[in-house]
Protein backbone atom coordinates (compact mmCIF):
# COMPACT_ATOMS: atom_id res chain seq x y z
CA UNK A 1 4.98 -37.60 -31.39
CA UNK A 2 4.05 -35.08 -28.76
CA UNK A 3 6.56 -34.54 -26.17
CA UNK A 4 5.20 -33.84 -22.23
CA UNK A 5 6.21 -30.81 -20.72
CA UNK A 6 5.96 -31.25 -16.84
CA UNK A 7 6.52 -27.31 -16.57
CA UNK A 8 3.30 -26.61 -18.57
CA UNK A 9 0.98 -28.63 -15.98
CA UNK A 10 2.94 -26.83 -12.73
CA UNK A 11 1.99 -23.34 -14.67
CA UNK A 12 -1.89 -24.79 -15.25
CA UNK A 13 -1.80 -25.02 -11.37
CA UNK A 14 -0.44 -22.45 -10.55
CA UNK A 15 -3.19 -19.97 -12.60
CA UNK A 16 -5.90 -21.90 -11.35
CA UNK A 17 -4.74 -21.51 -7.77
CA UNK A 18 -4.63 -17.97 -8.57
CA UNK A 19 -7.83 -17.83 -9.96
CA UNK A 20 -9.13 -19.34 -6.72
CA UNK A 21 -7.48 -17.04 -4.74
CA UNK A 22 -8.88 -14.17 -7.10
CA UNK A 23 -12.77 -15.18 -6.55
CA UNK A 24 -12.31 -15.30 -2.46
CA UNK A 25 -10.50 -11.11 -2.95
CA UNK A 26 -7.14 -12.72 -1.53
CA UNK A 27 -3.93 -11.41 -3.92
CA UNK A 28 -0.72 -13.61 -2.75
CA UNK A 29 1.40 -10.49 -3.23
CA UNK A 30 -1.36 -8.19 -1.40
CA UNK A 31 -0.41 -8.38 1.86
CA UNK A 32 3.45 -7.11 1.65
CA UNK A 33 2.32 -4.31 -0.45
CA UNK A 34 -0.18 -3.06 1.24
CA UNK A 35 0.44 -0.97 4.52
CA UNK A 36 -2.26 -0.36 7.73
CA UNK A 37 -4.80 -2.50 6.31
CA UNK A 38 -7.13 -4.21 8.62
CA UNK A 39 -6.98 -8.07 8.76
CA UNK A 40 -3.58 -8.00 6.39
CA UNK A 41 -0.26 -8.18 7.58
CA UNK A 42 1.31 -4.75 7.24
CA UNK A 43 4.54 -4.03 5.66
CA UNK A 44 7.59 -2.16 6.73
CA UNK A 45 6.08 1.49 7.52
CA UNK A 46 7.98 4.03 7.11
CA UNK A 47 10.41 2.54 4.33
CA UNK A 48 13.75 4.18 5.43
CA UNK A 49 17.49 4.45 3.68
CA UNK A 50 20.22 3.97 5.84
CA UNK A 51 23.67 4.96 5.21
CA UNK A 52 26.87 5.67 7.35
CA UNK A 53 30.22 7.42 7.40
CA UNK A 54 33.10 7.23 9.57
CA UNK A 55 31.48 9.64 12.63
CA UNK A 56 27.46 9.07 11.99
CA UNK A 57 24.64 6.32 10.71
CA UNK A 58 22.01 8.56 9.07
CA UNK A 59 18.28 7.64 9.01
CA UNK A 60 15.73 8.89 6.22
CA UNK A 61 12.51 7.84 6.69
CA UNK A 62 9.23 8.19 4.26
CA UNK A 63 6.16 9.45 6.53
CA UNK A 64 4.27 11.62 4.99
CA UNK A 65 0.80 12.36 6.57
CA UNK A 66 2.44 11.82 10.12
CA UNK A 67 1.21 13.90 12.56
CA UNK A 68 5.14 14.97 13.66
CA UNK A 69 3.93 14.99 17.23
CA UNK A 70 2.89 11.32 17.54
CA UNK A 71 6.49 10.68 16.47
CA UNK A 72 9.22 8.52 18.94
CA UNK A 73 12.21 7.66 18.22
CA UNK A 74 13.94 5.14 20.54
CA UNK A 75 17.72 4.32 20.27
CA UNK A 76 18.79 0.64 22.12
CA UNK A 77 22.19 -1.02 21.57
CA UNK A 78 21.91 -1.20 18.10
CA UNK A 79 18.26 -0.82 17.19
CA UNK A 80 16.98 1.81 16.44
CA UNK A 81 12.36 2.35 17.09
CA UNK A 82 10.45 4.41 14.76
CA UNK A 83 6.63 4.79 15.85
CA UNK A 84 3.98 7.47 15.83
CA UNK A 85 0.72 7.73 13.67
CA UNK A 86 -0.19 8.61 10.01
CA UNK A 87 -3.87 10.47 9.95
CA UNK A 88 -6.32 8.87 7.81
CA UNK A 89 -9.46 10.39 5.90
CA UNK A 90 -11.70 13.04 7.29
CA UNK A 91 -13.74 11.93 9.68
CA UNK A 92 -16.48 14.00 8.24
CA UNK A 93 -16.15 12.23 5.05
CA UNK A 94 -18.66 9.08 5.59
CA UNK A 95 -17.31 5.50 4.91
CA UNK A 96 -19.80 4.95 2.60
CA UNK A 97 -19.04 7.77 0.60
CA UNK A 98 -15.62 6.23 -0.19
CA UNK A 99 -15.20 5.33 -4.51
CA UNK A 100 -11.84 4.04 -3.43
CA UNK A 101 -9.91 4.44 -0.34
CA UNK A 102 -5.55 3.78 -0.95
CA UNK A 103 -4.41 6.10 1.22
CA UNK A 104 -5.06 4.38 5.00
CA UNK A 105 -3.86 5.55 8.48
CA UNK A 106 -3.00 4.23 11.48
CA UNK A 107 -0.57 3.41 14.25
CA UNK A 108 2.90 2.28 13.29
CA UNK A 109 6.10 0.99 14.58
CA UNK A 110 9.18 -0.08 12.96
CA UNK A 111 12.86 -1.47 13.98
CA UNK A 112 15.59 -0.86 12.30
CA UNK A 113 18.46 -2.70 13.30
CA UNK A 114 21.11 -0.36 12.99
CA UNK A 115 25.20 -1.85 11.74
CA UNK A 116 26.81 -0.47 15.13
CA UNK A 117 25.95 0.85 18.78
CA UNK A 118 25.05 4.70 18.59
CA UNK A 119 25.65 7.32 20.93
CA UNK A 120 22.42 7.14 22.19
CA UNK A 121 22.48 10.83 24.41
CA UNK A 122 23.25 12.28 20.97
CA UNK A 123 20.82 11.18 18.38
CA UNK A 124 19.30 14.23 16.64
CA UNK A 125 16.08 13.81 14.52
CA UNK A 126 14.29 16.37 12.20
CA UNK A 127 11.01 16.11 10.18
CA UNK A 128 10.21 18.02 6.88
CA UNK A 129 8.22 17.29 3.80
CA UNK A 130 7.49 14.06 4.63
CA UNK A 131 10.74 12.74 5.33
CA UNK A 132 12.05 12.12 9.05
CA UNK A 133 16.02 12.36 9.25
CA UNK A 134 17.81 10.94 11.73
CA UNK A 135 21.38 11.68 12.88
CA UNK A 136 22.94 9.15 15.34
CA UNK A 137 26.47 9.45 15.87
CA UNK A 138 28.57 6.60 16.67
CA UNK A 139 29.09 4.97 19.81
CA UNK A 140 33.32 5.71 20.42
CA UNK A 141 33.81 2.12 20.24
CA UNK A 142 32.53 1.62 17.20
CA UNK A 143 34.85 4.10 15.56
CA UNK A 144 37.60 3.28 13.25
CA UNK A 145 41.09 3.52 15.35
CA UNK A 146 44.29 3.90 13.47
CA UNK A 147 46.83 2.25 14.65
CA UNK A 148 50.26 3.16 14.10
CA UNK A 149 53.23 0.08 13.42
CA UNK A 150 56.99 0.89 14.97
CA UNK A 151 59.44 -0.85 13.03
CA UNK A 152 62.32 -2.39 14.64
């Protein structure tokens, strides 16, 4: 007796779809992993960390190969707006001349929605080896306040 495995014909499927997509240069997982390139939908450029304490929210964003005078930084409520532009190849290089070409360029933006209003008059920002950081201190508001109990 041979028993049917429905899983087995869903996995079939699935390669061959693959293999379709494969012939036409289309990779399902291409377009999130691939950043600035033409007629694909970018992903999240620059990839950032974002961490906090009780006083700041601190920024570190991966840009290297950003001109560092293209860069703005924009500060609203609670999001913060990283844009500016990463240089691509030579222009003197020709197209053409290209064996493979991973590293692209481009315009960029990216919001980062931030977990409380910032001080927006006293966000500080400062770019070195290819990493921007960004210091925004935290709106008074959205400090901790201890409160004290009386006891009766």
């Amino acid at each position: 007796m041979v028993w049917w495995n429905p899983f087995y014909e869903f996995d079939a499927m699935r390669r061959e779809i693959e293999r379709v997509f494969d012939e036409f240069g289309f990779q399902p997982g291409a377009p999130f992993g691939s950043a600035f390139l033409p007629g694909r939908m970018a992903r999240a450029y620059p990839l950032v960390n974002l961490s906090e304490n009780h006083e700041y929210v601190y920024v570190d964003a991966m840009a290297p190969g950003v001109d560092p005078s293209s860069l703005s930084i924009n500060v609203v409520h609670n999001t913060l707006t990283i844009s500016g532009e990463k240089r691509g190849a030579p222009s003197e290089v020709e197209p053409e001349a290209f064996h493979r070409a991973e590293r692209a360029g481009g315009k960029f933006v990216r919001a980062v929605t931030l977990p409380v209003e910032i001080d927006a008059d006293k966000v500080a920002a400062e770019y070195s080896d290819g990493i921007l950081h960004i210091t925004l201190p935290k709106a008074e508001k959205a400090k901790p306040k201890q409160i004290s109990v009386k006891v009766a």
